[in-house]
Structure formats: C-alpha cells, structure tokens
C-alpha atoms as a PDB file:
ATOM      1  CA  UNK A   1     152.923  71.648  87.820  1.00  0.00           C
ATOM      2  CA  UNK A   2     151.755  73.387  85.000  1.00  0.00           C
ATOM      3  CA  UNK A   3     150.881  70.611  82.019  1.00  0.00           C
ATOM      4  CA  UNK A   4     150.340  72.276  78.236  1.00  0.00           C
ATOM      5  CA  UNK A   5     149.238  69.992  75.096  1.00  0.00           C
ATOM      6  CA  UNK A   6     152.921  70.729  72.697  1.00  0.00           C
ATOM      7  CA  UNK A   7     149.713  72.345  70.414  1.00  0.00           C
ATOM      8  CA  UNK A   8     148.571  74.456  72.181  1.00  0.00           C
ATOM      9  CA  UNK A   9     151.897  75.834  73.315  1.00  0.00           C
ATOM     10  CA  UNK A  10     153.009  76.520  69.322  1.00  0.00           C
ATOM     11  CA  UNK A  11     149.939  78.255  68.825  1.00  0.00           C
ATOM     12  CA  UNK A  12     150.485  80.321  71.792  1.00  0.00           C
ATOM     13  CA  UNK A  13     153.799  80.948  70.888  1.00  0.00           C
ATOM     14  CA  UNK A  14     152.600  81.712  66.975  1.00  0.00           C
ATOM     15  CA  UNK A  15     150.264  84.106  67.891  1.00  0.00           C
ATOM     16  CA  UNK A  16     152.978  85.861  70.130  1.00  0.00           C
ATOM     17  CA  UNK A  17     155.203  86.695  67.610  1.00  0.00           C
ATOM     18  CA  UNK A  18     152.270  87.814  64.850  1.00  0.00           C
ATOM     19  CA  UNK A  19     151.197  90.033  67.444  1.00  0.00           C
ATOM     20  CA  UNK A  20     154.857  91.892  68.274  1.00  0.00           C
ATOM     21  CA  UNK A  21     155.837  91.337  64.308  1.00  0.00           C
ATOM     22  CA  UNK A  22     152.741  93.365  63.542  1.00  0.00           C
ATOM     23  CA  UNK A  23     152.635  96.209  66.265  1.00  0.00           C
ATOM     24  CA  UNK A  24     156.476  97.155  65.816  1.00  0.00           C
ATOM     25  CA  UNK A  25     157.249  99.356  62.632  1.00  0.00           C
ATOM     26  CA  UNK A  26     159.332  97.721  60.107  1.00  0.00           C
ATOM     27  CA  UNK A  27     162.899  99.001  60.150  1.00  0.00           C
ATOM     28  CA  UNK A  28     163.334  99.379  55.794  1.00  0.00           C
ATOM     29  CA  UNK A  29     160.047 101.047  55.743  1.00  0.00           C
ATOM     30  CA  UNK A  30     159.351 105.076  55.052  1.00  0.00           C
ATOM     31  CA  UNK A  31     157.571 107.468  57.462  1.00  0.00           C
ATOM     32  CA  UNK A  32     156.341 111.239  57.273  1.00  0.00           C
ATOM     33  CA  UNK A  33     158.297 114.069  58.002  1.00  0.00           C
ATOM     34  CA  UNK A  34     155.901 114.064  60.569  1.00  0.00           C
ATOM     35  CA  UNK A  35     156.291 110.783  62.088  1.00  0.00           C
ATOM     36  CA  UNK A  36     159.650 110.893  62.257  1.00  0.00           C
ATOM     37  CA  UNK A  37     159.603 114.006  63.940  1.00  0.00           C
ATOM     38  CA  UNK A  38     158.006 112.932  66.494  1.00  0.00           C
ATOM     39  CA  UNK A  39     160.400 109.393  66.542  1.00  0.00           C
ATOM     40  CA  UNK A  40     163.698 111.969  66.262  1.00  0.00           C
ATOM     41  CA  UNK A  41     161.720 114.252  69.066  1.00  0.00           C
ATOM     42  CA  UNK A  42     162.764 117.309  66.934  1.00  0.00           C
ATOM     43  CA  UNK A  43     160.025 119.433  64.919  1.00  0.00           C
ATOM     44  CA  UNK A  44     159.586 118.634  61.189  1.00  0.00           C
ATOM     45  CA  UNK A  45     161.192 121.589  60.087  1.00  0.00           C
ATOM     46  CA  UNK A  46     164.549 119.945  61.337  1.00  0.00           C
ATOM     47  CA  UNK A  47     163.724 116.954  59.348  1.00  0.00           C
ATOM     48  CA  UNK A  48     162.949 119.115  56.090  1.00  0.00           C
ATOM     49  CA  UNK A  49     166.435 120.866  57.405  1.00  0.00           C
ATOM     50  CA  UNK A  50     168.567 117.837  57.447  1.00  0.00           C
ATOM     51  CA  UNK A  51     167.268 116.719  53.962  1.00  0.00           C
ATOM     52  CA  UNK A  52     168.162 120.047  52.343  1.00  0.00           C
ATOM     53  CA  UNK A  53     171.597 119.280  53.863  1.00  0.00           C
ATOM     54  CA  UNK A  54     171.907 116.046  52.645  1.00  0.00           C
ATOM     55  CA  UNK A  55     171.833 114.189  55.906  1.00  0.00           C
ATOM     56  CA  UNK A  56     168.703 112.605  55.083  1.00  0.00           C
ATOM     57  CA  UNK A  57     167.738 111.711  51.526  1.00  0.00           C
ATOM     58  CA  UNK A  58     164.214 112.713  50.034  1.00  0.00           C
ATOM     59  CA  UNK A  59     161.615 110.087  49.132  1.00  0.00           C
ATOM     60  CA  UNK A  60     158.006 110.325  47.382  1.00  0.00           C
ATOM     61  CA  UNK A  61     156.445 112.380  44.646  1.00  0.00           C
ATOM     62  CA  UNK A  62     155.040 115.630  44.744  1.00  0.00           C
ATOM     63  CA  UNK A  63     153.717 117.023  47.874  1.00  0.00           C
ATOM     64  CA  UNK A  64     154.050 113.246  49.838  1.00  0.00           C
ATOM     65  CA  UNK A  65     157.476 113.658  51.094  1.00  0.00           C
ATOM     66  CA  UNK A  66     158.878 110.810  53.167  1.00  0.00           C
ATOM     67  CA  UNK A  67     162.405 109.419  54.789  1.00  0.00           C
ATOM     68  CA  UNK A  68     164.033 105.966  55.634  1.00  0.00           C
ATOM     69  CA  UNK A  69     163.233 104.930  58.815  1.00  0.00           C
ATOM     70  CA  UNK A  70     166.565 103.171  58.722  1.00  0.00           C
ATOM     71  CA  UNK A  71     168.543 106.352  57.470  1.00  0.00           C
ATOM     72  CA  UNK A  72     166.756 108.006  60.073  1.00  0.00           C
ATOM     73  CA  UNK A  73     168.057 105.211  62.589  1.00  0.00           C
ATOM     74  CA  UNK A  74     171.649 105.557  61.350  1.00  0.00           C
ATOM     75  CA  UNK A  75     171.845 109.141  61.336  1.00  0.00           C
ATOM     76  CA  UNK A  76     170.240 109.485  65.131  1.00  0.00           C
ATOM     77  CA  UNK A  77     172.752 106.259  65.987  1.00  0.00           C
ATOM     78  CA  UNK A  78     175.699 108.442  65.126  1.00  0.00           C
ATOM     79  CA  UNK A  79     177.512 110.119  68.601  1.00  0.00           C
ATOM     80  CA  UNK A  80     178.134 113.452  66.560  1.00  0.00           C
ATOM     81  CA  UNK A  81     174.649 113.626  65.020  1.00  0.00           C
ATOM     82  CA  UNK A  82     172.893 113.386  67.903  1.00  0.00           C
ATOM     83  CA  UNK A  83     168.771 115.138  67.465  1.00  0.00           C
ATOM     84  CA  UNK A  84     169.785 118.300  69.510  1.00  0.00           C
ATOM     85  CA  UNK A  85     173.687 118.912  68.177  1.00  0.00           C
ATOM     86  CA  UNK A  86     171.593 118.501  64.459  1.00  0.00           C
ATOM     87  CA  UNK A  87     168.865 120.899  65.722  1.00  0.00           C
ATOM     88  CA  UNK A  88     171.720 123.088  67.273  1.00  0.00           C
ATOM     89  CA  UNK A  89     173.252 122.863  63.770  1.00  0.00           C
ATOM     90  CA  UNK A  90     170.063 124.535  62.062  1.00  0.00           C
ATOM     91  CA  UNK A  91     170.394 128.060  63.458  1.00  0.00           C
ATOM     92  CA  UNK A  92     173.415 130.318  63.266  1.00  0.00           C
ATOM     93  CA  UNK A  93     174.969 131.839  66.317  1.00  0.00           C
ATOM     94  CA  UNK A  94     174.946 135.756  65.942  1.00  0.00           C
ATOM     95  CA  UNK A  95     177.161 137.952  67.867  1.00  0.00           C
ATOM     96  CA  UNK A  96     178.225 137.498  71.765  1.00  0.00           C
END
C-alpha cells in the first residue's frame, strides 16, 4: 500500500492542473488566420473567405487580422458548416 503525506498529494494535484490549464489554449481567446487554419485543417484563404462572408467576424487593426477561437468552435460545431462543405462553398461549380 501506497502511503502519501495529504501535502504532498495537493501539491501534486496543484501542479497537475497548472500544467494542463497552461498547455491547452483558452477557449475566449483570438488566433491567426493562420493558426486557425491549421486548427479548421483548411488553408487561410478559406478563413479570409468565411470572414468576407460573414461566417466569421474580423478582429485586430491593420494588417494583424485575427478570429474567435470560440466563433471558430461554433461555426466548425455546426453539422451544415462542416470545414470541407465551407471549403466546398468557396469555389463555384462551372458547367457539367
């Protein structure tokens, strides 16, 4: 049997949850285009794509342009948004 001082079990514990609070992005925060390209798995033209069609909104000033991750979360979350029916949605269909 395993015996732990109550101590030295908290501190364990504390430094557990520092660790995965500060390795996991928060959820209200903003990313690149960029980065949440790559989180989407679409290119960052898509991203620019879905802001100039109001799926996404803009944030940042001048060149620094940025998105919700938690926009970004709701709009992937959605069954009729999913990243390739939005990517499918960029480009027109010409002719048969």
């Amino acid at each position: 049997m395993i015996s732990l001082d109550v101590e030295a079990l908290r501190a364990l514990i504390r430094d557990a949850v520092r660790e995965a609070l500060s390795s996991s992005p928060r959820a209200d925060g903003y990313e690149s285009v960029t980065e949440a390209a790559k989180r989407a798995d679409v290119s960052p033209g898509t991203i620019r794509a879905w802001i100039k069609a109001g799926k996404l909104a803009r944030y940042g000033a001048g060149r620094c342009l940025r998105v919700k991750r938690s926009e970004l979360d709701t709009l992937l979350a959605s069954p009729a948004e999913s990243p390739e029916a939005l990517a499918r949605a960029r480009f027109k269909v010409v002719g048969q």
